[in-house]
N, C-alpha and C. Protein backbone atom coordinates (compact mmCIF):
# COMPACT_ATOMS: atom_id res chain seq x y z
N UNK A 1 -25.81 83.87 -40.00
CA UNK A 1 -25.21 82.58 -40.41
C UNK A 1 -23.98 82.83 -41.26
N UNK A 2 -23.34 83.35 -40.38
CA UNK A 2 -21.75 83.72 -41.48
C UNK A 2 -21.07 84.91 -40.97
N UNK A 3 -21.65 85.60 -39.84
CA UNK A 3 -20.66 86.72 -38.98
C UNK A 3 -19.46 85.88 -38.11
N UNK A 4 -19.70 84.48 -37.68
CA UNK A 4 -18.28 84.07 -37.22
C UNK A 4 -17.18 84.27 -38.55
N UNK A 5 -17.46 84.31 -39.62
CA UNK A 5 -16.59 83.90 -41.16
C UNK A 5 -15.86 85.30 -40.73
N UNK A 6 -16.28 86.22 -40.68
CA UNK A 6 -16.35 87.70 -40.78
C UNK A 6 -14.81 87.95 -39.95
N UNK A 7 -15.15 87.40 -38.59
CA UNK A 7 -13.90 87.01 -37.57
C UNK A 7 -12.41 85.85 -37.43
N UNK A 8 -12.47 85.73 -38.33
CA UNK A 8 -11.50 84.87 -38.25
C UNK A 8 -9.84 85.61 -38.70
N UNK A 9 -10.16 86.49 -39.82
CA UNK A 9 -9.14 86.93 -40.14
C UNK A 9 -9.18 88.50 -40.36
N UNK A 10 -8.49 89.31 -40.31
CA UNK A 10 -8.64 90.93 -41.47
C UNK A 10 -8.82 90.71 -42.74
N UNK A 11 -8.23 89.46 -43.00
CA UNK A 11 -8.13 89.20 -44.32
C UNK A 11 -8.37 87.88 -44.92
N UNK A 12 -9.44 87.58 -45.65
CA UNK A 12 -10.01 86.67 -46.16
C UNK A 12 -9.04 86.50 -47.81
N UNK A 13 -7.93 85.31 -47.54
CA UNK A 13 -7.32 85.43 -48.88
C UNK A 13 -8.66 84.45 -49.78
N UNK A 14 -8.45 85.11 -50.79
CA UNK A 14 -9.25 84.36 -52.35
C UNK A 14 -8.47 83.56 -53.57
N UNK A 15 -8.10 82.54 -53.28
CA UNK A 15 -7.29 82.12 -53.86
C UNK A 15 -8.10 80.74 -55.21
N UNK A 16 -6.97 81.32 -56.30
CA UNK A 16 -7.07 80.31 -57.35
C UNK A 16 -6.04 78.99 -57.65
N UNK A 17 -6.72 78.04 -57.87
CA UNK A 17 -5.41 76.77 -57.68
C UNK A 17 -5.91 76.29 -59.60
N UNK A 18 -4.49 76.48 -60.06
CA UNK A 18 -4.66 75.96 -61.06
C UNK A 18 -3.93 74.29 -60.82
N UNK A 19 -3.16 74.11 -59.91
CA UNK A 19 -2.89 72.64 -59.51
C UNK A 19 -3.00 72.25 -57.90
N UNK A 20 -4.07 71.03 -58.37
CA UNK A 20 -4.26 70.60 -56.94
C UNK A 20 -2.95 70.17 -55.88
N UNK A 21 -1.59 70.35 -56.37
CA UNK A 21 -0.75 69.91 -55.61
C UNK A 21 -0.38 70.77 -54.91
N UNK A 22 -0.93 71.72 -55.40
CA UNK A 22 -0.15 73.27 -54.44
C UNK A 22 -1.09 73.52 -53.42
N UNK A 23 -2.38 72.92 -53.53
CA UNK A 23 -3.58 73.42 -52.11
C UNK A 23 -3.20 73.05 -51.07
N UNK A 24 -2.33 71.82 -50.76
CA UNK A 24 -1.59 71.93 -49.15
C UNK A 24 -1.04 73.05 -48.46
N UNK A 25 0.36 72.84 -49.79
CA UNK A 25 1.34 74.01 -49.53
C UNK A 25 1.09 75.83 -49.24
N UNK A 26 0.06 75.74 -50.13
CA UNK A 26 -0.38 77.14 -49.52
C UNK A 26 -1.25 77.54 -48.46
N UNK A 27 -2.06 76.24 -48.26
CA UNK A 27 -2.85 76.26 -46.96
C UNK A 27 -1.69 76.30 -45.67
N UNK A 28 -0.70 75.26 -45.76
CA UNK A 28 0.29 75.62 -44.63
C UNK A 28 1.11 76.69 -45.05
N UNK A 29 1.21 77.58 -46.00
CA UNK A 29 1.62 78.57 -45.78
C UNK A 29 1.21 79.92 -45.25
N UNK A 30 0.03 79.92 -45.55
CA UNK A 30 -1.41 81.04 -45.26
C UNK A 30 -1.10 80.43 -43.36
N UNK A 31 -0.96 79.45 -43.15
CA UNK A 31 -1.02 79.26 -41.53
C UNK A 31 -0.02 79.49 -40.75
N UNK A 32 0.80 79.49 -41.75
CA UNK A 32 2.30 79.89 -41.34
C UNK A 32 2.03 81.11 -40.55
N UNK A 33 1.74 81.70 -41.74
CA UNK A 33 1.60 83.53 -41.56
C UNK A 33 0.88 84.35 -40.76
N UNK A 34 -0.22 83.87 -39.89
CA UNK A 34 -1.04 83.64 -39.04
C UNK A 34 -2.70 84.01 -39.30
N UNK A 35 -2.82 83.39 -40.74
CA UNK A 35 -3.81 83.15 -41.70
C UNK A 35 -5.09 82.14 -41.16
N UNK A 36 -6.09 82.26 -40.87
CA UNK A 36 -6.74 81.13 -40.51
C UNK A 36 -7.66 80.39 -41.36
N UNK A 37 -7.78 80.99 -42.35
CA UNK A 37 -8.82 80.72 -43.03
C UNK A 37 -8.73 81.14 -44.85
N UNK A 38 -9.51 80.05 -45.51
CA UNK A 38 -9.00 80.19 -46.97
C UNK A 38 -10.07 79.85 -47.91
N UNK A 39 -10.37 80.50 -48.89
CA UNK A 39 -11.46 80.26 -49.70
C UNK A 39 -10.85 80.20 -51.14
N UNK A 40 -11.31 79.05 -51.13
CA UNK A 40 -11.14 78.65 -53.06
C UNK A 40 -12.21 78.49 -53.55
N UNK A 41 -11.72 79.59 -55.05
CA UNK A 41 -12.54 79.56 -55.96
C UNK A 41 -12.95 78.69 -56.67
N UNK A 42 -13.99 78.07 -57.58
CA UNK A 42 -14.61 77.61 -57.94
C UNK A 42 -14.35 77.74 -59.55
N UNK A 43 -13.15 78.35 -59.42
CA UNK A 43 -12.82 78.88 -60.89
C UNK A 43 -12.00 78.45 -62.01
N UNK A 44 -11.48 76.88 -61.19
CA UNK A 44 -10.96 76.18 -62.05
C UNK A 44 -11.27 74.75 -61.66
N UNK A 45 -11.09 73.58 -62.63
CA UNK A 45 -11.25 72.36 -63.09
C UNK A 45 -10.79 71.63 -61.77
N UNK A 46 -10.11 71.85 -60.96
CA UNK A 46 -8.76 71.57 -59.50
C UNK A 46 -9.72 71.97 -58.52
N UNK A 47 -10.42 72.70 -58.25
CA UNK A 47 -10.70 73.55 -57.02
C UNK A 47 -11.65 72.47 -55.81
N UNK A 48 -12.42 71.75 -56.74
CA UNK A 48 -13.50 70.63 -55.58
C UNK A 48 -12.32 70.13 -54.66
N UNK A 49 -11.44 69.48 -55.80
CA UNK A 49 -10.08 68.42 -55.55
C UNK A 49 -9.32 69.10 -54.44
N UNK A 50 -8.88 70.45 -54.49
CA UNK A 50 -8.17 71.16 -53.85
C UNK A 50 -8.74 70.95 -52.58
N UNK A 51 -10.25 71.33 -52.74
CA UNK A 51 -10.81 71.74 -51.40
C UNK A 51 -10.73 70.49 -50.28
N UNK A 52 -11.02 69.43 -50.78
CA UNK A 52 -10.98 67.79 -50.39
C UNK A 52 -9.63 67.85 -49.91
N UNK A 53 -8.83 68.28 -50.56
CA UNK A 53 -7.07 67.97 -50.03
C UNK A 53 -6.96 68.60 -48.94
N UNK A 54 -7.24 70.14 -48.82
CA UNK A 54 -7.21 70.85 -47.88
C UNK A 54 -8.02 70.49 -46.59
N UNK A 55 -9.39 70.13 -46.98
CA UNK A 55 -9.82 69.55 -45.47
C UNK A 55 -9.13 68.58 -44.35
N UNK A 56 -9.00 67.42 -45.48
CA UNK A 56 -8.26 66.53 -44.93
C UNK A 56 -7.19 66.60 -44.43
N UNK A 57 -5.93 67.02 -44.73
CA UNK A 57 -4.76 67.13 -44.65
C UNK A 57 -4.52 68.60 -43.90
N UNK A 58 -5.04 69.90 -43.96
CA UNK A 58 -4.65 70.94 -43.07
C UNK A 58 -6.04 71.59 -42.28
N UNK A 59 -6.21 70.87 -41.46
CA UNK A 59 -7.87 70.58 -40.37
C UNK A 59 -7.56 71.78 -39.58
N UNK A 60 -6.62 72.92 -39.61
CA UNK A 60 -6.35 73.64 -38.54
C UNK A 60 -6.79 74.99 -39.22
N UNK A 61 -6.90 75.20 -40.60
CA UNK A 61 -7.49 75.58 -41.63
C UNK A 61 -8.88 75.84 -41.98
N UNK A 62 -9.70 76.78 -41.76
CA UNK A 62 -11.16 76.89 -42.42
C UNK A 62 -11.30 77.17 -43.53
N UNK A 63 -11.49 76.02 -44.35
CA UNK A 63 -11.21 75.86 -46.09
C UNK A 63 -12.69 76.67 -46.37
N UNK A 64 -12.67 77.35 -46.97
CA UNK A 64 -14.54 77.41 -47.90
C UNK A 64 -14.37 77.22 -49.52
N UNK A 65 -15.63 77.35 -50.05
CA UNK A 65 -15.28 77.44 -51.61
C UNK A 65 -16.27 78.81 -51.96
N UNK A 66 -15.34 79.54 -52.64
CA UNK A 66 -15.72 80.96 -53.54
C UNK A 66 -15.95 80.91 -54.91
N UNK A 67 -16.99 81.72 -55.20
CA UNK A 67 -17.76 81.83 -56.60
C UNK A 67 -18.47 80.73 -56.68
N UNK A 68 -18.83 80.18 -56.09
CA UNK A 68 -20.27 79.34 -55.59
C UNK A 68 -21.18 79.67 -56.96
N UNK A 69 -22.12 79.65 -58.30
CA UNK A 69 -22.83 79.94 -58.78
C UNK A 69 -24.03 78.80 -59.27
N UNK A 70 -23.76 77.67 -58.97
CA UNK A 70 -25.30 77.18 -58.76
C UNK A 70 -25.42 76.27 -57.86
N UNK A 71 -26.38 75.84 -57.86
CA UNK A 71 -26.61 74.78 -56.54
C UNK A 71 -26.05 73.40 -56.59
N UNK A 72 -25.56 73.18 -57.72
CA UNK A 72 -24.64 71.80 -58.02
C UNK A 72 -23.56 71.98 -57.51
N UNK A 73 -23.11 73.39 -57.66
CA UNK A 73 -21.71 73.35 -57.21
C UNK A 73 -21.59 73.60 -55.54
N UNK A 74 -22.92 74.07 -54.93
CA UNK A 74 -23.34 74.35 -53.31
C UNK A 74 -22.79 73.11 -52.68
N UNK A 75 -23.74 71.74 -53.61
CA UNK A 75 -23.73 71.06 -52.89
C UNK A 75 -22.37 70.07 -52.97
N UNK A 76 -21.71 70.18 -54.68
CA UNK A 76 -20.48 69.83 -54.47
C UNK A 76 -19.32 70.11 -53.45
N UNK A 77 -19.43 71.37 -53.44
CA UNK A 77 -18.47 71.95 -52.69
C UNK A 77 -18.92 71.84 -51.24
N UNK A 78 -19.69 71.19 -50.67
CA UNK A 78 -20.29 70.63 -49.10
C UNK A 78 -19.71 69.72 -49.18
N UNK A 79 -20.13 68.69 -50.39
CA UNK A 79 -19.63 67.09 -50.21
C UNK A 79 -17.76 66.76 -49.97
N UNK A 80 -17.24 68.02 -50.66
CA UNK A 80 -15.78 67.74 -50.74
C UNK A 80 -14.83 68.38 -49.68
N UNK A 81 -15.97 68.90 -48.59
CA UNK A 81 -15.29 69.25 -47.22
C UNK A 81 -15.40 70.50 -46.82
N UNK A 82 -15.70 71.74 -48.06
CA UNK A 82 -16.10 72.78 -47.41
C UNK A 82 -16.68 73.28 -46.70
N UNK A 83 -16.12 74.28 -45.31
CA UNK A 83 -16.96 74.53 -44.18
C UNK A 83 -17.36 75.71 -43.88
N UNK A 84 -17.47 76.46 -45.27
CA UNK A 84 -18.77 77.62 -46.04
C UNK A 84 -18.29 77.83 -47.15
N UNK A 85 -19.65 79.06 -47.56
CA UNK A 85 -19.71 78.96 -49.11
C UNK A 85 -20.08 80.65 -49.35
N UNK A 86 -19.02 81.11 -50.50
CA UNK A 86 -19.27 82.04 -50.85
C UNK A 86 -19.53 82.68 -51.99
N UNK A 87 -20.53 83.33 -52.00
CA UNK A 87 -21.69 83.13 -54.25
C UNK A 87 -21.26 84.80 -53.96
N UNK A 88 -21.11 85.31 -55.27
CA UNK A 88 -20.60 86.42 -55.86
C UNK A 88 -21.88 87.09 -55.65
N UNK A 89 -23.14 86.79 -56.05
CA UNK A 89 -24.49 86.98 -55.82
C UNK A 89 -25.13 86.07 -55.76
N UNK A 90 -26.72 86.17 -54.76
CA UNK A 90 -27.55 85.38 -54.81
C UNK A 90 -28.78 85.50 -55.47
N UNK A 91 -29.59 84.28 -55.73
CA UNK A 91 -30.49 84.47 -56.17
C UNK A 91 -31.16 83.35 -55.94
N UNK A 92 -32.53 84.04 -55.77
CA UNK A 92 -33.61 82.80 -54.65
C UNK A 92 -33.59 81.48 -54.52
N UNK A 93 -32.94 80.71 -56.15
CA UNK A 93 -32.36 79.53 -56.28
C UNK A 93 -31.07 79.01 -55.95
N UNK A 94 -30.12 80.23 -55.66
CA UNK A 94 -29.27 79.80 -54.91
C UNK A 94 -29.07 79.84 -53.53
N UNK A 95 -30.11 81.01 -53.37
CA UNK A 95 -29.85 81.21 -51.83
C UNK A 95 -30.57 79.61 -51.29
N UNK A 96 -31.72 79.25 -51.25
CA UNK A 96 -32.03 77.90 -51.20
C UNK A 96 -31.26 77.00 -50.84
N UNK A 97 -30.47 76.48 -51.86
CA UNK A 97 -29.50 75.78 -52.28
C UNK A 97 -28.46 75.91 -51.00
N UNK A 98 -27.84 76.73 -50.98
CA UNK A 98 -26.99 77.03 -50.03
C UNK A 98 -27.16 77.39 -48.86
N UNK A 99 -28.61 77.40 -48.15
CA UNK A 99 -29.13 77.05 -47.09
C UNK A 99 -29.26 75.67 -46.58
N UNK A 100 -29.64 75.19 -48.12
CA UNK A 100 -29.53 73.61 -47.82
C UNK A 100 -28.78 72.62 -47.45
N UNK A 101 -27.37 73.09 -47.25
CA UNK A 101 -26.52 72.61 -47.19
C UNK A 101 -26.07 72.61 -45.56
N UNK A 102 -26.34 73.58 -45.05
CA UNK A 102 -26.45 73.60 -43.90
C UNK A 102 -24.85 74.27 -43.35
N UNK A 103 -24.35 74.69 -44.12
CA UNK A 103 -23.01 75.26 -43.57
C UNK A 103 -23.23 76.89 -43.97
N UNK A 104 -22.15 77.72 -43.20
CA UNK A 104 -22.08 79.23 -43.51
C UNK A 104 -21.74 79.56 -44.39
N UNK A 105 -22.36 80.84 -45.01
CA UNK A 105 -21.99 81.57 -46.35
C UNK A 105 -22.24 82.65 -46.29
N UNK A 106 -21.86 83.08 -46.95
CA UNK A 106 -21.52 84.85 -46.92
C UNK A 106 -22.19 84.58 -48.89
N UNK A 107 -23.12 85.33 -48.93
CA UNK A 107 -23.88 85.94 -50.15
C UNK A 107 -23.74 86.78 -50.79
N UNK A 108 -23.09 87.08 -52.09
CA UNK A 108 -22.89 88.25 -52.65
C UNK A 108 -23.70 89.13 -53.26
N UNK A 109 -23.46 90.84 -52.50
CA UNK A 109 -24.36 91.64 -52.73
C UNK A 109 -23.41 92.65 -53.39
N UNK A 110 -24.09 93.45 -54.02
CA UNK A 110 -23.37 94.74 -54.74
C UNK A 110 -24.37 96.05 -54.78
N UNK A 111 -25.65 95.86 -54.32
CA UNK A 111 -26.35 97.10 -54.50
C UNK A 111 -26.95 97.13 -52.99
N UNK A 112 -27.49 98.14 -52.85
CA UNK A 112 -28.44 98.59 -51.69
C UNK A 112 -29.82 97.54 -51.78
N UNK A 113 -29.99 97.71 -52.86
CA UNK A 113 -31.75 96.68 -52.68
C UNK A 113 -31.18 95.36 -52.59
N UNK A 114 -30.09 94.72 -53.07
CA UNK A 114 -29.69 93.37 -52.64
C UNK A 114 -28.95 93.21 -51.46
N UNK A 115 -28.65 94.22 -51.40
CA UNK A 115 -28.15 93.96 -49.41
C UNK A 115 -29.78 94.21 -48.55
N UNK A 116 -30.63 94.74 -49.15
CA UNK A 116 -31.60 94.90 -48.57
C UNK A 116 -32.72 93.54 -48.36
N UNK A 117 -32.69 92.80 -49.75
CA UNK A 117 -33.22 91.67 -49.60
C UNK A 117 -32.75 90.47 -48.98
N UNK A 118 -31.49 90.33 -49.28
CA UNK A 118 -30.53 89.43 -48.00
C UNK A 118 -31.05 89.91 -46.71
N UNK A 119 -31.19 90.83 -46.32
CA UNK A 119 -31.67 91.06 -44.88
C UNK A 119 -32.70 90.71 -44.28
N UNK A 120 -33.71 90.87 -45.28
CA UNK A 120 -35.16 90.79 -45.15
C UNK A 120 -35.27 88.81 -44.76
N UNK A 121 -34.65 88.41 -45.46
CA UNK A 121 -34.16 86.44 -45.07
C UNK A 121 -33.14 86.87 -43.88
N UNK A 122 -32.97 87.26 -43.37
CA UNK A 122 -32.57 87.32 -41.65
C UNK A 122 -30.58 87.04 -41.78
N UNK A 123 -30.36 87.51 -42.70
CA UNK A 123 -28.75 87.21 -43.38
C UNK A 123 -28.02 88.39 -43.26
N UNK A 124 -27.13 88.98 -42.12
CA UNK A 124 -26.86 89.91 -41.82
C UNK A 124 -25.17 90.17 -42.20
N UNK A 125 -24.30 88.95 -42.87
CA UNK A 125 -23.48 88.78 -43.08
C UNK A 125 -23.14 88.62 -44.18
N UNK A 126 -22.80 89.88 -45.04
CA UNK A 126 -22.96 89.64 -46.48
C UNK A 126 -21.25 89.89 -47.61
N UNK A 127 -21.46 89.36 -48.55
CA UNK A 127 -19.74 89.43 -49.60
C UNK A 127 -20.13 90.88 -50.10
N UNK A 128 -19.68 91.66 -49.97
CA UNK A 128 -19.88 93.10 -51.11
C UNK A 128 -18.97 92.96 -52.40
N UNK A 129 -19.66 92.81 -53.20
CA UNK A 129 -18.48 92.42 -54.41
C UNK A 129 -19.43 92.93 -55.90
N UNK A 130 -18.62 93.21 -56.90
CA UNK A 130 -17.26 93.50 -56.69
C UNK A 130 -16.74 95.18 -55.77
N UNK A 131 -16.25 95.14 -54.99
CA UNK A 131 -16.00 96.11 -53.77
C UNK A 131 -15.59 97.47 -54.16
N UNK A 132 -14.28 97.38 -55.13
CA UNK A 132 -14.42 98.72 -55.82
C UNK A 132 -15.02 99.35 -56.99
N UNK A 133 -15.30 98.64 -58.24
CA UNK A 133 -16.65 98.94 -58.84
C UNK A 133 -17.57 99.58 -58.63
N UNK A 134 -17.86 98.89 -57.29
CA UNK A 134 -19.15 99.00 -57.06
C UNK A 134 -19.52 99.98 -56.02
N UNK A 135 -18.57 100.66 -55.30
CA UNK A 135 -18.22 102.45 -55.16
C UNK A 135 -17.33 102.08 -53.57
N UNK A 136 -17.18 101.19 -53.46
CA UNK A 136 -15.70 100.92 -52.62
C UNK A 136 -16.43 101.45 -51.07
N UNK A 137 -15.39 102.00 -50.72
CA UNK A 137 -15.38 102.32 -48.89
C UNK A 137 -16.36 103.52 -48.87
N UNK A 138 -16.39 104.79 -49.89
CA UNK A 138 -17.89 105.78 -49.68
C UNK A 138 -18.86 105.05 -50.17
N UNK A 139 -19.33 103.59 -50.37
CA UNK A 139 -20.55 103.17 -50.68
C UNK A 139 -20.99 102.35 -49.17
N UNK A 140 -19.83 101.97 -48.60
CA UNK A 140 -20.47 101.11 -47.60
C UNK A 140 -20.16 102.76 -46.38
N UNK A 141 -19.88 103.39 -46.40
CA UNK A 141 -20.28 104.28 -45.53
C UNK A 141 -21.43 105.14 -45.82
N UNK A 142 -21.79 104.97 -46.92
CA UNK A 142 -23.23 106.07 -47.09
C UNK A 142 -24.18 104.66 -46.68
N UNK A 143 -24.35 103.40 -46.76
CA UNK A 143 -25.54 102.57 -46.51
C UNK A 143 -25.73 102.03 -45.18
N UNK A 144 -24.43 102.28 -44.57
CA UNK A 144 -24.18 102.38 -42.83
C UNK A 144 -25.44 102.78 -42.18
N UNK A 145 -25.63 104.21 -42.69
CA UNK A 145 -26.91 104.70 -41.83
C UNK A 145 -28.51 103.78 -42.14
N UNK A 146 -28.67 103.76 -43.08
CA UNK A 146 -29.79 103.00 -43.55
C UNK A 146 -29.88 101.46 -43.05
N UNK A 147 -28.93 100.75 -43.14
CA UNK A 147 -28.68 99.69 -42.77
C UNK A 147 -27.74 99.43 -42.22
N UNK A 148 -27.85 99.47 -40.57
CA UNK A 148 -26.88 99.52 -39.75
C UNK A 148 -27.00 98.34 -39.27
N UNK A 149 -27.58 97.17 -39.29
CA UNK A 149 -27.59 95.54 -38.95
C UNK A 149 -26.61 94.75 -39.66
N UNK A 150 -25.90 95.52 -41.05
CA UNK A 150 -25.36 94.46 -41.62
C UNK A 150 -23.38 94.86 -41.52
N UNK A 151 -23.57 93.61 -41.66
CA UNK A 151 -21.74 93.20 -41.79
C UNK A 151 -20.74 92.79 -43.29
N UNK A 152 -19.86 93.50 -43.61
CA UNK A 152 -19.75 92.84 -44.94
C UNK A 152 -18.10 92.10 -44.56
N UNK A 153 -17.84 91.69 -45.74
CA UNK A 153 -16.67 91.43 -46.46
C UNK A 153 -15.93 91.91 -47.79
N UNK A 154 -16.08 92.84 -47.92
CA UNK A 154 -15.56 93.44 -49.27
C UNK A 154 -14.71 93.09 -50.00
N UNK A 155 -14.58 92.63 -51.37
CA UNK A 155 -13.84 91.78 -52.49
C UNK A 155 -13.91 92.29 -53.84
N UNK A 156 -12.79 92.10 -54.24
CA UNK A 156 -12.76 92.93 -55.71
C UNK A 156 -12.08 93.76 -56.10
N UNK A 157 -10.69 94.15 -56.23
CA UNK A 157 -10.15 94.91 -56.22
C UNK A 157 -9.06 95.81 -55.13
N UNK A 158 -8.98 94.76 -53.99
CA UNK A 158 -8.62 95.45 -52.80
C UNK A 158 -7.24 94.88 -53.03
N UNK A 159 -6.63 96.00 -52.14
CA UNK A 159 -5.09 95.93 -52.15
C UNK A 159 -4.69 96.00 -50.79
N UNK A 160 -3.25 95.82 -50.83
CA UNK A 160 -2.47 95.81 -49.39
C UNK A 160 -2.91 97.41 -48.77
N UNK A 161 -2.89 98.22 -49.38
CA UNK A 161 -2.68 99.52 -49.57
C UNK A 161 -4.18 100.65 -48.99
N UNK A 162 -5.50 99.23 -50.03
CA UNK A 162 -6.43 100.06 -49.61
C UNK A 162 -7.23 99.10 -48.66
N UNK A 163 -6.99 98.16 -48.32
CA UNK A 163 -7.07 97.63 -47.16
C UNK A 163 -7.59 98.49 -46.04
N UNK A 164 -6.74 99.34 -45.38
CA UNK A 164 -6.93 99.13 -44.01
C UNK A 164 -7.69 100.42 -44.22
N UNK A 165 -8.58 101.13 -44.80
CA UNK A 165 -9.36 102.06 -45.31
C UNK A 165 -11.01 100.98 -45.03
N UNK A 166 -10.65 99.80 -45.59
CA UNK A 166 -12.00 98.96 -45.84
C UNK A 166 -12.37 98.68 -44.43
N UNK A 167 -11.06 98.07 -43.36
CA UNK A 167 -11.43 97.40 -42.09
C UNK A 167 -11.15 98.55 -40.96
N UNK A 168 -11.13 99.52 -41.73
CA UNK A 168 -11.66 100.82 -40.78
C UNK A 168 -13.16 100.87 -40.51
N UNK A 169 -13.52 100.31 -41.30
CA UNK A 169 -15.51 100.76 -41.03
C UNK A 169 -16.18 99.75 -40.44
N UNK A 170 -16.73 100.14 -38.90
CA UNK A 170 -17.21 98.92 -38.21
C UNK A 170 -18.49 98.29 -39.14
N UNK A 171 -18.27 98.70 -40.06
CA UNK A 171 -19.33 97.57 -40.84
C UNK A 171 -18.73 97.02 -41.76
N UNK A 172 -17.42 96.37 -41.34
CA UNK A 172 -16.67 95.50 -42.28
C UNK A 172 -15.93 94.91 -41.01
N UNK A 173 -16.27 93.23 -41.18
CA UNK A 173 -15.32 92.50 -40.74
C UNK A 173 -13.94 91.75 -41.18
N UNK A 174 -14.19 91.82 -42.65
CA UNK A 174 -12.54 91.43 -42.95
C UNK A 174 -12.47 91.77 -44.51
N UNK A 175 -11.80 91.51 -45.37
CA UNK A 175 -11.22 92.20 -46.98
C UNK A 175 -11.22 90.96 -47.54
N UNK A 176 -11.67 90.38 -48.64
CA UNK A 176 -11.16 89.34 -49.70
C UNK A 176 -9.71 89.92 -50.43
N UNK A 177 -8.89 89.19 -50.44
CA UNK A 177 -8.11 89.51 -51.09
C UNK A 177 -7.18 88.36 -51.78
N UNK A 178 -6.51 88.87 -52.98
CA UNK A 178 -6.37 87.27 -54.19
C UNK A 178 -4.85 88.21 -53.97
N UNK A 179 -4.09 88.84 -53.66
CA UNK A 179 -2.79 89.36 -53.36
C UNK A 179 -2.09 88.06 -52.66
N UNK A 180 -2.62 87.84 -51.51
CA UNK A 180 -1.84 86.80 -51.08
C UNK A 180 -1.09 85.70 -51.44
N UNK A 181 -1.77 85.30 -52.81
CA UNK A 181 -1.08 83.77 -53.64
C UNK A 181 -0.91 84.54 -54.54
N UNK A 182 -0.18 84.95 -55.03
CA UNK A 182 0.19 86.16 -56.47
C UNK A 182 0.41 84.64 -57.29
N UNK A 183 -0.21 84.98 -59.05
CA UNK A 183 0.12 83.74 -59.68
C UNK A 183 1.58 83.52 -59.88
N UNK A 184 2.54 84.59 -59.75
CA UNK A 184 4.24 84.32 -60.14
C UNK A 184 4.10 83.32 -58.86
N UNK A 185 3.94 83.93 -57.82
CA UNK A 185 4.44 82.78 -56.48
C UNK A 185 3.95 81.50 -56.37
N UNK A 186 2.63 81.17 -57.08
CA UNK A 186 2.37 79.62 -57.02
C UNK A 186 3.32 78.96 -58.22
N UNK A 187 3.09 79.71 -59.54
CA UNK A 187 4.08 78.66 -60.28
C UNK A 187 5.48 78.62 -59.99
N UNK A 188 6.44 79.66 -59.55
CA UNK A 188 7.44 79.72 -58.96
C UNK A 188 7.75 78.57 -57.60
N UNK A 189 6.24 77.70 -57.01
CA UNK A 189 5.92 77.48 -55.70
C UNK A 189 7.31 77.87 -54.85
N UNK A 190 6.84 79.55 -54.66
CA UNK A 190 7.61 80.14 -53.48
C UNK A 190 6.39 80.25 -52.61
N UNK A 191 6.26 79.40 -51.81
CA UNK A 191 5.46 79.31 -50.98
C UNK A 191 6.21 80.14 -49.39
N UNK A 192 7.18 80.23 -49.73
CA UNK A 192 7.98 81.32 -48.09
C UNK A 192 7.18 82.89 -48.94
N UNK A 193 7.19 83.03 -50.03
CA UNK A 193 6.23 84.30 -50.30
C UNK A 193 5.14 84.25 -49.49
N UNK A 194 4.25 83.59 -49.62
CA UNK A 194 2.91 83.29 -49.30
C UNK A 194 3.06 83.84 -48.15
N UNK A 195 3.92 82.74 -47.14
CA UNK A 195 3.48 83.45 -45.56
C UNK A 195 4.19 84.63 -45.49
N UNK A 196 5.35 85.20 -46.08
CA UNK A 196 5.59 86.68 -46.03
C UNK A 196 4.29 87.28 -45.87
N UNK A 197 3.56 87.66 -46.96
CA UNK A 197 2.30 88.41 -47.78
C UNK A 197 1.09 87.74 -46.68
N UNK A 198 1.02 86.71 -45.98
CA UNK A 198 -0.02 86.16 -44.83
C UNK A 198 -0.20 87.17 -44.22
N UNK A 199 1.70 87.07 -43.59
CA UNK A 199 1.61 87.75 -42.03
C UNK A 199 2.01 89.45 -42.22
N UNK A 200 1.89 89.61 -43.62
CA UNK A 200 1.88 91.22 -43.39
C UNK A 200 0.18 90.97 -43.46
N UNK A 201 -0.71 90.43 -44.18
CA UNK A 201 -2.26 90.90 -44.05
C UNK A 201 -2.90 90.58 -42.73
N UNK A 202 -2.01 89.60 -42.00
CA UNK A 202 -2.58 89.47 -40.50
C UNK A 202 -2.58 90.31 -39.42
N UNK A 203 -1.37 91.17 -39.73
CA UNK A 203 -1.41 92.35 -39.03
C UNK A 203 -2.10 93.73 -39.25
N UNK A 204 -2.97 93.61 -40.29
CA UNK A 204 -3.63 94.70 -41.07
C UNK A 204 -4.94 94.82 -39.75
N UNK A 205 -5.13 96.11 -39.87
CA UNK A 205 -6.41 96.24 -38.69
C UNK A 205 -6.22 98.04 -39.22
């Protein structure tokens, strides 16, 4: 319930909106670039608002909301148009929660026994975060063998640079990455940045 998420892009941008006026503009800029898909965080006061703007107004767009951390915000972020949901980690009350909702999510795991228990609930599509911390590209190649059913998304630290290291390993379908909306370029709203920085991560493979 969340390996289509996996496919949509190489690169899953993670973006923060400190003003809801800019969630259009960067959604049509991310599409510009040949971006399909966009997840806002949950990390500021704007972000429900954002997400609502973005549904409505750029439908060509698969909006989600990121850093998901309790079930108020699961179900907020359902009601305001998001069409998945992504929690840094889960936990039995959230996973719940965000089942309940009935849309896709990608669950955040960071260890072996929590990628292990996500599995065991039949969830084969998981956030690895935080990605380099938490031992980067030799961690998801040493758990490959052990657990060869699962799919990640790796977030946290990834760059243009170490990118294509991450979506080298067929057990990664795409990179979170917060590079794409750099904060100079939203308050600057150089939004021709944006799809620059899109369509170089769209070509990443």
């Amino acid at each position: 319930m969340g390996n289509e998420l996996l496919d949509l892009s190489p690169v899953m941008p993670v973006v923060v909106l400190d003003e809801v006026a800019d969630a259009v503009p960067v959604a049509r800029a991310l599409l510009a670039g040949g971006i399909r898909v966009i997840e806002l965080t949950l990390r500021t006061p704007v972000a429900l608002a954002a997400i609502e703007r973005v549904a409505a107004e750029v439908p060509e767009i698969v909006v989600g909301a990121g850093t998901v951390t309790t079930p108020e915000q699961a179900k907020q972020a359902a009601d305001a148009g998001a069409k998945f949901l992504v929690t840094p980690g889960c936990t039995d009350r959230m996973l719940e929660a965000v089942v309940g909702t009935g849309l896709p999510f990608l669950p955040g795991a960071g260890t072996v026994s929590e990628a292990m228990r996500l599995a065991e609930q039949g969830l084969t599509a998981l956030k690895f975060f935080p990605a380099e911390p938490s031992g980067g590209v030799p961690f998801l190649k040493a758990i490959a063998g052990p657990l060869p059913g699962l799919r990640f998304c790796p977030t946290g630290g990834i760059t243009p640079e170490t990118a294509p290291a991450y979506l080298a390993l067929p057990s990664v379908g795409c990179v979170g990455g917060s590079w794409l909306t750099p904060k100079d370029a939203l308050a600057a709203k150089d939004f021709d940045r944006v799809t620059a920085l899109a369509r170089e991560a769209a070509a990443l493979r």
